[in-house]
PDB file of N, CA and C in Angstrom:
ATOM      1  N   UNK A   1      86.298  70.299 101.729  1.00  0.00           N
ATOM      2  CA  UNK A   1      84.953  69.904 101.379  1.00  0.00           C
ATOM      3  C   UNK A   1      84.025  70.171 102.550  1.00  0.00           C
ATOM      4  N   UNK A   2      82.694  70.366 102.030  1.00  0.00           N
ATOM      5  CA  UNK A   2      81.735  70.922 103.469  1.00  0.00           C
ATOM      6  C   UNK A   2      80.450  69.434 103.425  1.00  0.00           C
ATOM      7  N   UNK A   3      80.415  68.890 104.450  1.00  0.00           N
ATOM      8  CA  UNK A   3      79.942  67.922 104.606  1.00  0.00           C
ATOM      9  C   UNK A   3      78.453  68.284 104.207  1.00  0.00           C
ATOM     10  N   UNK A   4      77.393  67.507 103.694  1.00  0.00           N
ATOM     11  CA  UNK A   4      75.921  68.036 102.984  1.00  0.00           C
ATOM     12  C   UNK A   4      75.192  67.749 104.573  1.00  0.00           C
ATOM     13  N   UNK A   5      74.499  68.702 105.388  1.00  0.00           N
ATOM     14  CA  UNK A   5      74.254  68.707 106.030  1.00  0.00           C
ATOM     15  C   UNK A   5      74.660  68.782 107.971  1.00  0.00           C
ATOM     16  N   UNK A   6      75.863  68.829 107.372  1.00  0.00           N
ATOM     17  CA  UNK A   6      76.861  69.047 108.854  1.00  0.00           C
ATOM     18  C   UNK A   6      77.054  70.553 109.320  1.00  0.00           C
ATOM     19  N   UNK A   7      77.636  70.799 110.455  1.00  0.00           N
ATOM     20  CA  UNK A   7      77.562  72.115 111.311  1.00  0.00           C
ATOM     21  C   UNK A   7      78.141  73.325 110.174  1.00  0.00           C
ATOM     22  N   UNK A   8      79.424  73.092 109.501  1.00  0.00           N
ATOM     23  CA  UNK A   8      79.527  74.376 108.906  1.00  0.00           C
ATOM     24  C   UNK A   8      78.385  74.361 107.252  1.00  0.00           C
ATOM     25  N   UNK A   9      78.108  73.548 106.904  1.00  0.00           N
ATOM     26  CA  UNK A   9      77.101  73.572 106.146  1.00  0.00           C
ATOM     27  C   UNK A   9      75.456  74.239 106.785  1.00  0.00           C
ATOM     28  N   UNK A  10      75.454  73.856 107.428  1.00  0.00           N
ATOM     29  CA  UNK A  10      74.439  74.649 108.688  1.00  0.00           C
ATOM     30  C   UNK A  10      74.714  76.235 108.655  1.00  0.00           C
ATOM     31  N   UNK A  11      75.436  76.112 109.304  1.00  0.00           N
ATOM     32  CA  UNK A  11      76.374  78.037 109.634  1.00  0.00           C
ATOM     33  C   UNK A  11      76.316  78.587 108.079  1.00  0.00           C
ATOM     34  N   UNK A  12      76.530  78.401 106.969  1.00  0.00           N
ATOM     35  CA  UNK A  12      76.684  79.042 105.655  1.00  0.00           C
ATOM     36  C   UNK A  12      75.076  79.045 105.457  1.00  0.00           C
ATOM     37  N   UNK A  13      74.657  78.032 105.306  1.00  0.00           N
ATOM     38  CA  UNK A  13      73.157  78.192 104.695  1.00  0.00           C
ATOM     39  C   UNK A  13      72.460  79.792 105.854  1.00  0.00           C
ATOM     40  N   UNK A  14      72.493  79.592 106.892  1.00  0.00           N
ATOM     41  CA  UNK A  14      72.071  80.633 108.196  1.00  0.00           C
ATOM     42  C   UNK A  14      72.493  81.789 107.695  1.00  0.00           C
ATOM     43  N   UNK A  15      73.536  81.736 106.888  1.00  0.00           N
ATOM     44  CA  UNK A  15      74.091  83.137 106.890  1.00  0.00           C
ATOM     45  C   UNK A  15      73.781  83.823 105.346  1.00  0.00           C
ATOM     46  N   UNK A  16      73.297  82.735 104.745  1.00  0.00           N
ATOM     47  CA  UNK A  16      72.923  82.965 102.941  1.00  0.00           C
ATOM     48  C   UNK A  16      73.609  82.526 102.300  1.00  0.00           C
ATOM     49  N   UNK A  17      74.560  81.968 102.428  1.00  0.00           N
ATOM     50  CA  UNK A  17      75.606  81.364 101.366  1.00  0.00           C
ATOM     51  C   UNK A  17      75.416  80.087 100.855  1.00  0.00           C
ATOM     52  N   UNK A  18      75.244  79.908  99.785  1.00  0.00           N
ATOM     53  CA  UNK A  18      74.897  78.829  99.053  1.00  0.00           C
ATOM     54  C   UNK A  18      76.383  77.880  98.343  1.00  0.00           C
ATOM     55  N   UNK A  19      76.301  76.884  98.789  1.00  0.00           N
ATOM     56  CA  UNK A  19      77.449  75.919  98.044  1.00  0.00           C
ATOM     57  C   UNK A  19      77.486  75.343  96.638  1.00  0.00           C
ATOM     58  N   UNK A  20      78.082  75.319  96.308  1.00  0.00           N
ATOM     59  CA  UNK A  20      77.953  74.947  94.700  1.00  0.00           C
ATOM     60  C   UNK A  20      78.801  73.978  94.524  1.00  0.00           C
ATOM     61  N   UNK A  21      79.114  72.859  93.283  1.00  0.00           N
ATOM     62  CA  UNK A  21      80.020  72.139  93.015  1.00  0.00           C
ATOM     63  C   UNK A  21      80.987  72.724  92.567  1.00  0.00           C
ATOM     64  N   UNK A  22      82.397  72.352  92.509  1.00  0.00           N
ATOM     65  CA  UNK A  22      83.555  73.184  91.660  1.00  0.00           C
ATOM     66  C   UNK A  22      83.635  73.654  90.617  1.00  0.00           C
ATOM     67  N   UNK A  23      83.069  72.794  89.822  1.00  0.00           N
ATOM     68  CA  UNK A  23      82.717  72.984  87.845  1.00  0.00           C
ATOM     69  C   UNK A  23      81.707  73.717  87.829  1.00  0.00           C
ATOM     70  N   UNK A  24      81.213  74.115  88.570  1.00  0.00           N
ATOM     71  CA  UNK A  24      79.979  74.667  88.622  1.00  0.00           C
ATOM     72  C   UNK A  24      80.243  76.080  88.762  1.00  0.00           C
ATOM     73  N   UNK A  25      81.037  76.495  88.525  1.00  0.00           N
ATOM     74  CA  UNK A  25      81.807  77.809  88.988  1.00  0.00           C
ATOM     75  C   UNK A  25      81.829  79.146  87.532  1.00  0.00           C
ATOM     76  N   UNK A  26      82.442  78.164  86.716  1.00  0.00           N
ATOM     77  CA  UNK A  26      82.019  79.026  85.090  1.00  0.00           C
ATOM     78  C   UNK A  26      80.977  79.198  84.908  1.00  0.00           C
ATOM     79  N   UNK A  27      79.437  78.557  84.768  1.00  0.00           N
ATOM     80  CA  UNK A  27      78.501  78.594  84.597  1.00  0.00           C
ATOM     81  C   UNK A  27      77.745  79.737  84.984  1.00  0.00           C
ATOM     82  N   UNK A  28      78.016  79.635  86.800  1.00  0.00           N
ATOM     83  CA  UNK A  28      77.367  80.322  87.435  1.00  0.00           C
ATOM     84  C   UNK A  28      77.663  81.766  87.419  1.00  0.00           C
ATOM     85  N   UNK A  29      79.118  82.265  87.033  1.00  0.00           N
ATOM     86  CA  UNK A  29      79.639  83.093  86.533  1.00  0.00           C
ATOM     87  C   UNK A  29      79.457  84.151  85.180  1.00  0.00           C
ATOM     88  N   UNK A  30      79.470  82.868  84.321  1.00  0.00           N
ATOM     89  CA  UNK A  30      78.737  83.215  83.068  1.00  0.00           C
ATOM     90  C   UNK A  30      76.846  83.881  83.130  1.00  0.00           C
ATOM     91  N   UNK A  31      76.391  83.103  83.990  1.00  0.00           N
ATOM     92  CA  UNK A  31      74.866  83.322  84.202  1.00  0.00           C
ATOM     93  C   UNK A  31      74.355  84.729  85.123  1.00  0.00           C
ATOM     94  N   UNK A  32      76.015  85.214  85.657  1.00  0.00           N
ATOM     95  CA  UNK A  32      75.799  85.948  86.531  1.00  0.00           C
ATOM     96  C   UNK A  32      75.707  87.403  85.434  1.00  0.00           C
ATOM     97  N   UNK A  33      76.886  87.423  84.765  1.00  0.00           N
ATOM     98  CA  UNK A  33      77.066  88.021  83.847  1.00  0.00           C
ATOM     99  C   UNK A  33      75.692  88.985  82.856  1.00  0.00           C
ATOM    100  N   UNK A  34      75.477  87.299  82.427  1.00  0.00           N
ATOM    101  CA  UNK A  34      74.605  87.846  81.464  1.00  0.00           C
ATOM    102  C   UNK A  34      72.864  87.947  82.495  1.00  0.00           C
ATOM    103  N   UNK A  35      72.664  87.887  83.620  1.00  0.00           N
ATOM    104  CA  UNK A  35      71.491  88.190  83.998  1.00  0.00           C
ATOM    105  C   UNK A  35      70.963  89.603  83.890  1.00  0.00           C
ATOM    106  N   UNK A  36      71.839  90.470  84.007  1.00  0.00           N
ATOM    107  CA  UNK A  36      70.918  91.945  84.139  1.00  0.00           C
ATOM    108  C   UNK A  36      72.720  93.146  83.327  1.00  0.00           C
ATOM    109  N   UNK A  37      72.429  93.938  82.409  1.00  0.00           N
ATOM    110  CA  UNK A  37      72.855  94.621  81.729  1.00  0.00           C
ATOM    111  C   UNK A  37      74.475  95.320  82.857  1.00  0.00           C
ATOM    112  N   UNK A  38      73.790  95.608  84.023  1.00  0.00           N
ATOM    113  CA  UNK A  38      74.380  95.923  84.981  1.00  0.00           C
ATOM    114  C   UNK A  38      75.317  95.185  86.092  1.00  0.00           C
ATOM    115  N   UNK A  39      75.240  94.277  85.563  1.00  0.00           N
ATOM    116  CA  UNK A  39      76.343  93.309  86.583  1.00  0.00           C
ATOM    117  C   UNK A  39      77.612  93.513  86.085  1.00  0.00           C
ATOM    118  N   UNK A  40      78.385  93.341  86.936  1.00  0.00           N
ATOM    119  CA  UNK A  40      79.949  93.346  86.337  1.00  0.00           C
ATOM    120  C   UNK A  40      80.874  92.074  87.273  1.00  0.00           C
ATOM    121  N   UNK A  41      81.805  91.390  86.291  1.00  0.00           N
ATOM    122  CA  UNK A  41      82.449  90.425  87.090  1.00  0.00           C
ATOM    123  C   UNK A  41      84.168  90.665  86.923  1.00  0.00           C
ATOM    124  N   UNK A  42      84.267  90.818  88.576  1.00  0.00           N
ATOM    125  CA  UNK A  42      85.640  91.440  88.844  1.00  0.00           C
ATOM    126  C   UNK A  42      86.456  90.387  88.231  1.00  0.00           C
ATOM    127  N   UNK A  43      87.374  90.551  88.139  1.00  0.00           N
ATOM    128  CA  UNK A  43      88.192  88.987  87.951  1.00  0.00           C
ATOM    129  C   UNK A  43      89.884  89.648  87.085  1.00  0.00           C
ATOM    130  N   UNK A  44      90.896  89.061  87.648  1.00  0.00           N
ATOM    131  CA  UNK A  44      91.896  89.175  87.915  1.00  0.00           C
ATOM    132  C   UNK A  44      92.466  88.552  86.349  1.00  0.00           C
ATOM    133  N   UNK A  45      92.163  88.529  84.678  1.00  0.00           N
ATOM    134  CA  UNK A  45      92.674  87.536  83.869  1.00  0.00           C
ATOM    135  C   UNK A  45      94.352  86.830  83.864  1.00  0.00           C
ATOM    136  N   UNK A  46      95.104  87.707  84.249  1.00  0.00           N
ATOM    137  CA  UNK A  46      95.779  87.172  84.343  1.00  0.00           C
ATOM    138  C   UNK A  46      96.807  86.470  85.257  1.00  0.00           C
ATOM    139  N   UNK A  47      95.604  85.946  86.030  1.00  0.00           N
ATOM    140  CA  UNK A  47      95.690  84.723  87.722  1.00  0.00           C
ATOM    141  C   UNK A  47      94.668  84.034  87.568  1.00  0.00           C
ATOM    142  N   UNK A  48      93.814  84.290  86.740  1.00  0.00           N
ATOM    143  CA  UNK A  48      92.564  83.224  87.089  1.00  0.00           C
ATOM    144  C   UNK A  48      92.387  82.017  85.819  1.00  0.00           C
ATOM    145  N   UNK A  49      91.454  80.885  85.504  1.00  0.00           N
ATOM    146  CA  UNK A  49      91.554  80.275  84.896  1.00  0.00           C
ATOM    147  C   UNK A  49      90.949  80.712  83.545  1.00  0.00           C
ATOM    148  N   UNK A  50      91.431  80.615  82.686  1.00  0.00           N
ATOM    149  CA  UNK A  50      91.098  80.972  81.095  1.00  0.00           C
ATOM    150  C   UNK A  50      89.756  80.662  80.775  1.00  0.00           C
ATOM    151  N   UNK A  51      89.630  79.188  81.287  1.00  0.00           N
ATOM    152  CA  UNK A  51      88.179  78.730  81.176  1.00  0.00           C
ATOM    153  C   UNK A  51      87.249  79.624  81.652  1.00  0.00           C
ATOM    154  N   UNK A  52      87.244  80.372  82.953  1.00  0.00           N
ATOM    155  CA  UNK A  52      86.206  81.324  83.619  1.00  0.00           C
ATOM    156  C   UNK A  52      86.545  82.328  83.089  1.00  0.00           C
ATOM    157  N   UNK A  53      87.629  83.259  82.449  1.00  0.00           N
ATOM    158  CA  UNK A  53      87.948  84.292  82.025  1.00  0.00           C
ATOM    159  C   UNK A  53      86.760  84.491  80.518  1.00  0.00           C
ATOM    160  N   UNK A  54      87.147  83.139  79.900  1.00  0.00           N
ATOM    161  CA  UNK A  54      86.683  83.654  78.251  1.00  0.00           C
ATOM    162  C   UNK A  54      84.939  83.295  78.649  1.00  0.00           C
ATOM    163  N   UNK A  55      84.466  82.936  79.624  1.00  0.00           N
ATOM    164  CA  UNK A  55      82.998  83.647  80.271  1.00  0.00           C
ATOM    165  C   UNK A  55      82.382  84.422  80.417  1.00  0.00           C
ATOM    166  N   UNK A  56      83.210  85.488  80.499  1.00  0.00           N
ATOM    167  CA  UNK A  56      82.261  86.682  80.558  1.00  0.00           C
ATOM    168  C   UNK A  56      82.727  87.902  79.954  1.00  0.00           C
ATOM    169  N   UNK A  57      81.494  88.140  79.263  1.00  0.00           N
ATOM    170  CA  UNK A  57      81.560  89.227  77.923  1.00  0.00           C
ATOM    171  C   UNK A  57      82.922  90.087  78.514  1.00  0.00           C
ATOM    172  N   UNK A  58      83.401  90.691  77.215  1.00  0.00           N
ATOM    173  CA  UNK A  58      84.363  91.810  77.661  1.00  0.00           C
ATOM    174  C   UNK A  58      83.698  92.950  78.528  1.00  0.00           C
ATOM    175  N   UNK A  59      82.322  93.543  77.650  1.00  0.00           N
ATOM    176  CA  UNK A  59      81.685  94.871  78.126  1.00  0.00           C
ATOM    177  C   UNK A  59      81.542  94.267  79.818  1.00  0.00           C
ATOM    178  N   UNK A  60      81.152  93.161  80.172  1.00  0.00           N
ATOM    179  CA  UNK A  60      81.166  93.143  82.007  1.00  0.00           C
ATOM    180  C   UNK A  60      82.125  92.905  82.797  1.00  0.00           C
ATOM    181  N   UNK A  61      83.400  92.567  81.607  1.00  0.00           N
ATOM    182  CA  UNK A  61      84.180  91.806  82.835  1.00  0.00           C
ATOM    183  C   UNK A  61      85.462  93.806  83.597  1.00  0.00           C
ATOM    184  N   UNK A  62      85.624  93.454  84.796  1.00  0.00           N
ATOM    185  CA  UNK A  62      86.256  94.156  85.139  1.00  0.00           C
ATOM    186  C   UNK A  62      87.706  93.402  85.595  1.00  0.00           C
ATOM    187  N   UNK A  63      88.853  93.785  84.520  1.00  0.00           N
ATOM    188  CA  UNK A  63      89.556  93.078  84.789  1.00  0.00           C
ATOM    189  C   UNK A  63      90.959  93.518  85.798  1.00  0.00           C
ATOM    190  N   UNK A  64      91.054  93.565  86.766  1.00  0.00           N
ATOM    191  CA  UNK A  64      91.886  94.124  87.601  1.00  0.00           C
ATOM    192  C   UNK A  64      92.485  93.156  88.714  1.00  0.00           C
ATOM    193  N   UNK A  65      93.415  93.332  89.566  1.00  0.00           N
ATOM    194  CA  UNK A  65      93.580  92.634  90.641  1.00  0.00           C
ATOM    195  C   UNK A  65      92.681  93.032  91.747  1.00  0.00           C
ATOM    196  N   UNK A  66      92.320  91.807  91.813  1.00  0.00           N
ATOM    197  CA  UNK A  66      90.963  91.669  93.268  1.00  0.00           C
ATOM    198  C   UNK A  66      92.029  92.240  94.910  1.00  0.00           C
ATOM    199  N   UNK A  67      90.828  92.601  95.785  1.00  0.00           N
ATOM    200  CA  UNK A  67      91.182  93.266  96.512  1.00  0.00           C
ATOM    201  C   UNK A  67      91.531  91.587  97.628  1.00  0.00           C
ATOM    202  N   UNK A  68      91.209  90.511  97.198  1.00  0.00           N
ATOM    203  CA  UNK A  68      91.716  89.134  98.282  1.00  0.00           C
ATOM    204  C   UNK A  68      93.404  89.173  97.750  1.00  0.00           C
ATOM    205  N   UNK A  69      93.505  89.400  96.636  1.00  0.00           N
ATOM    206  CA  UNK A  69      94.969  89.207  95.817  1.00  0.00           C
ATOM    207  C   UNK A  69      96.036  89.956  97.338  1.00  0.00           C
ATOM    208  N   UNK A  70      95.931  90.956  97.513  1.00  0.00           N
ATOM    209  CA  UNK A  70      96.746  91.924  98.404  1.00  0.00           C
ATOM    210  C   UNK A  70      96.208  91.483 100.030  1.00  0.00           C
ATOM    211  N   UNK A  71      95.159  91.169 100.633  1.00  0.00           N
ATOM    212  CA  UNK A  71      95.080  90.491 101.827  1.00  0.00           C
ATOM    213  C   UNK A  71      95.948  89.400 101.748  1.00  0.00           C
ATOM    214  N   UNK A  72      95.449  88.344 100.815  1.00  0.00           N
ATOM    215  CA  UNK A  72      96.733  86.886 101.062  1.00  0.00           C
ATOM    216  C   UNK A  72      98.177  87.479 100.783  1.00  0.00           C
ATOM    217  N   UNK A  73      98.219  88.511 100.509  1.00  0.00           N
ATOM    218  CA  UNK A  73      99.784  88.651 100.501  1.00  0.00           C
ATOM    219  C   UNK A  73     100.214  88.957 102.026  1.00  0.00           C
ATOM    220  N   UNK A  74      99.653  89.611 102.707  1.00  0.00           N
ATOM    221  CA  UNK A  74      99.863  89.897 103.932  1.00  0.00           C
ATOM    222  C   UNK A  74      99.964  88.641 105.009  1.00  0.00           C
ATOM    223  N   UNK A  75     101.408  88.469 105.246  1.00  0.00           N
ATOM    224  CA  UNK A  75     101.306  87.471 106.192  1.00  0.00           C
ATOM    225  C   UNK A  75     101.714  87.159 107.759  1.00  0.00           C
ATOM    226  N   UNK A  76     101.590  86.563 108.673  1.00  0.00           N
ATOM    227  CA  UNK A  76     101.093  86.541 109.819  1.00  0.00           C
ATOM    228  C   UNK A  76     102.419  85.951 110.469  1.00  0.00           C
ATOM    229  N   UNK A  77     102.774  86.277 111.498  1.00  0.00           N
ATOM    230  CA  UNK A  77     103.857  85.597 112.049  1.00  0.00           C
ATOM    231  C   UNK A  77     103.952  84.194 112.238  1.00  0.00           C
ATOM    232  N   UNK A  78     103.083  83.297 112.587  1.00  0.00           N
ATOM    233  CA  UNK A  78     103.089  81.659 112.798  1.00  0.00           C
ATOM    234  C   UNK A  78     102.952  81.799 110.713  1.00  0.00           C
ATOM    235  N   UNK A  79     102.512  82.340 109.868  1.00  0.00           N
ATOM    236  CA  UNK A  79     102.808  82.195 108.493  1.00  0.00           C
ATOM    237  C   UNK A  79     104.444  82.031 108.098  1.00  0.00           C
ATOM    238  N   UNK A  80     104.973  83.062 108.405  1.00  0.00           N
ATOM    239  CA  UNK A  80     105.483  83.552 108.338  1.00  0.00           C
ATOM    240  C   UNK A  80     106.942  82.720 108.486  1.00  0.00           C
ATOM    241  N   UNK A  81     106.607  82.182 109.996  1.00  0.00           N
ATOM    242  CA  UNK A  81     107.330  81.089 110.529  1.00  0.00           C
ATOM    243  C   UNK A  81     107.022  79.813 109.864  1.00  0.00           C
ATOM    244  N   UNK A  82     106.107  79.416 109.332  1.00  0.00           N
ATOM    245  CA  UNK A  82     105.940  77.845 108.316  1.00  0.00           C
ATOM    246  C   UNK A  82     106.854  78.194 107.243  1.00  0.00           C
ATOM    247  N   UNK A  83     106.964  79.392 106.721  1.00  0.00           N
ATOM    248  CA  UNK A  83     107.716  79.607 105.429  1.00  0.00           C
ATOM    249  C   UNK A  83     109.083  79.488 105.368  1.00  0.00           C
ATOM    250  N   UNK A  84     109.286  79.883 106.805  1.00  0.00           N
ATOM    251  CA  UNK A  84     110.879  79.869 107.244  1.00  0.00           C
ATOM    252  C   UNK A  84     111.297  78.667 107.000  1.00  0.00           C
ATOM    253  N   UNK A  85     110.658  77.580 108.059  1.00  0.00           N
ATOM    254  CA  UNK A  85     110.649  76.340 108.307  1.00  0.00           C
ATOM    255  C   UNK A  85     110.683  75.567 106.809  1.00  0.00           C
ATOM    256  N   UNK A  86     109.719  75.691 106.044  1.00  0.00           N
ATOM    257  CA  UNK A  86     109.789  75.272 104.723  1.00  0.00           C
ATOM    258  C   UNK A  86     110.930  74.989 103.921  1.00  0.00           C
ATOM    259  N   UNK A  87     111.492  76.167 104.490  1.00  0.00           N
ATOM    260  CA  UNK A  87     112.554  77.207 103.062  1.00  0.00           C
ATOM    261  C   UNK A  87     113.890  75.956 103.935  1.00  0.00           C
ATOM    262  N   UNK A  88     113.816  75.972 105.489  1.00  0.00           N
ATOM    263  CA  UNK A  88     114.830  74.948 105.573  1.00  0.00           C
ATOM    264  C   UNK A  88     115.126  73.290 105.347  1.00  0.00           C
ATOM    265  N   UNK A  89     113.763  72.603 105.337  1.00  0.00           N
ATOM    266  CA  UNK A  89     113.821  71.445 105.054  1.00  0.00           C
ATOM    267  C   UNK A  89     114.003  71.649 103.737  1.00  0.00           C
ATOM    268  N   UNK A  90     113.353  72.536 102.725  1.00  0.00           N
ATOM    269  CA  UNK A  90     113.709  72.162 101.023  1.00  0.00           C
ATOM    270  C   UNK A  90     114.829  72.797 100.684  1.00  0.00           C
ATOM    271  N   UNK A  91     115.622  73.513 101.893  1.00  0.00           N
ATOM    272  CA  UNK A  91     116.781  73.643 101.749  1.00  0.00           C
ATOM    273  C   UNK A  91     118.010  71.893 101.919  1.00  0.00           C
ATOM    274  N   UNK A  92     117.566  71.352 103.267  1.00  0.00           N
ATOM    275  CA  UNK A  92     118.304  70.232 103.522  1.00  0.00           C
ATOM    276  C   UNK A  92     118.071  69.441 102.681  1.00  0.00           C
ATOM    277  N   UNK A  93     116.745  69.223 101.937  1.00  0.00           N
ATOM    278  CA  UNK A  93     116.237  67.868 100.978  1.00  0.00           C
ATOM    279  C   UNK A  93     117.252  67.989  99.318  1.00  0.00           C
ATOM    280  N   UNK A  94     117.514  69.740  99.349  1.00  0.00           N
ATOM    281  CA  UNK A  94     118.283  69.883  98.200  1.00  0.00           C
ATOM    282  C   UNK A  94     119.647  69.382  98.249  1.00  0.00           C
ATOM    283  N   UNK A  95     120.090  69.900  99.334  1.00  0.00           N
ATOM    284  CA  UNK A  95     121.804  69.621  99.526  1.00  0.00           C
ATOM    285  C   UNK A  95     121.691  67.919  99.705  1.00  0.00           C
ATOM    286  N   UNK A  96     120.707  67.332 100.242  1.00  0.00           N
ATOM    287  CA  UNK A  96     121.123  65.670 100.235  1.00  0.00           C
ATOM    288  C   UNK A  96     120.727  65.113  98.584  1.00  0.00           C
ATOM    289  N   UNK A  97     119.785  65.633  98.094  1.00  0.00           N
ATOM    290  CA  UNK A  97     119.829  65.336  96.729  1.00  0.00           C
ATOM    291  C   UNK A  97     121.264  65.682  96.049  1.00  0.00           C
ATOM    292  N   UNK A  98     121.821  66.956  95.730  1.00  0.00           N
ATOM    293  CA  UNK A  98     122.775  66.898  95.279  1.00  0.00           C
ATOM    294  C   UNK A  98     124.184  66.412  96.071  1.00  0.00           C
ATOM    295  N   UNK A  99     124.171  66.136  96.859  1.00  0.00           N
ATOM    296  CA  UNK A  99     125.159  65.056  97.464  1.00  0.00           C
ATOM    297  C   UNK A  99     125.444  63.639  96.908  1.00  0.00           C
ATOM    298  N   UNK A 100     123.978  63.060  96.795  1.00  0.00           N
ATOM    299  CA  UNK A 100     123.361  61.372  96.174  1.00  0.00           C
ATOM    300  C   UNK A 100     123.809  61.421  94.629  1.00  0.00           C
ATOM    301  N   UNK A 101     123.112  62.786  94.152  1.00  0.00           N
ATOM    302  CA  UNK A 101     123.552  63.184  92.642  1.00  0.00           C
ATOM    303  C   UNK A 101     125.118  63.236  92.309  1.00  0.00           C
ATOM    304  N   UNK A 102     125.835  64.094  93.379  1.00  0.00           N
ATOM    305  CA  UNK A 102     127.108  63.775  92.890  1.00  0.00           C
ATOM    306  C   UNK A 102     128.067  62.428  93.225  1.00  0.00           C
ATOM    307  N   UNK A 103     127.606  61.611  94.090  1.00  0.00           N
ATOM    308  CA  UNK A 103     128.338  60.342  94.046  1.00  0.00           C
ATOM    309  C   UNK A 103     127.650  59.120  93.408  1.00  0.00           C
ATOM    310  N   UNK A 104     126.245  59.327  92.692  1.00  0.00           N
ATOM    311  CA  UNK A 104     125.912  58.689  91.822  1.00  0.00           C
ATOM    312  C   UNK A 104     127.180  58.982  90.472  1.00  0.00           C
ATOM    313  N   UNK A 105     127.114  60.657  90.084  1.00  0.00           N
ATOM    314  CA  UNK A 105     127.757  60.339  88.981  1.00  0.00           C
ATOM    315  C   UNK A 105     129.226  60.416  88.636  1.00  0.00           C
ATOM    316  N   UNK A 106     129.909  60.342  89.886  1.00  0.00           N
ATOM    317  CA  UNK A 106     131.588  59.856  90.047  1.00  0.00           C
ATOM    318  C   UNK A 106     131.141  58.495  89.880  1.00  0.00           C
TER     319      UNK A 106
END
């Protein structure tokens, strides 16, 4: 959340970026759409939410994988390393669950 009037709320407005509420997201989408014959809205249908999908006309929507889809795939060594780390605690949390599981049901 960006605080209403605090430093990175500051820094976005400076730079043009305008904040919006969350729900506020279809609308603005939809409105974007239909403002001028020539707009087109990229959008990924089958990753994104149905609700924002069935928004915008077929003739504008461009439906493809967005070019953020393939950056977040790319990941970073300290990433990279949380995932590791991850993969071992929900590794240990599994084996003590099924440990509990099997002398629950002896």
């Amino acid at each position: 959340k960006i605080a209403p009037g605090g430093e990175v709320a500051a820094h976005l407005a400076a730079a043009g970026v305008g904040v919006r509420a969350y729900g506020a997201v279809a609308d603005d989408v939809a409105a974007h759409a239909d403002a001028d014959a020539g707009h087109r809205v990229w959008l990924d249908t089958s990753r994104c939410n149905h609700a924002l999908a069935r928004r915008v006309p077929a003739d504008r929507l461009v439906d493809a994988q967005t070019a953020v889809q393939g950056m977040k795939a790319v990941k970073n060594a300290a990433e990279i390393d949380g995932m590791v780390e991850a993969h071992l605690r929900d590794g240990v949390a599994m084996a003590e669950f099924m440990g509990w599981l099997e002398a629950e049901v002896r």
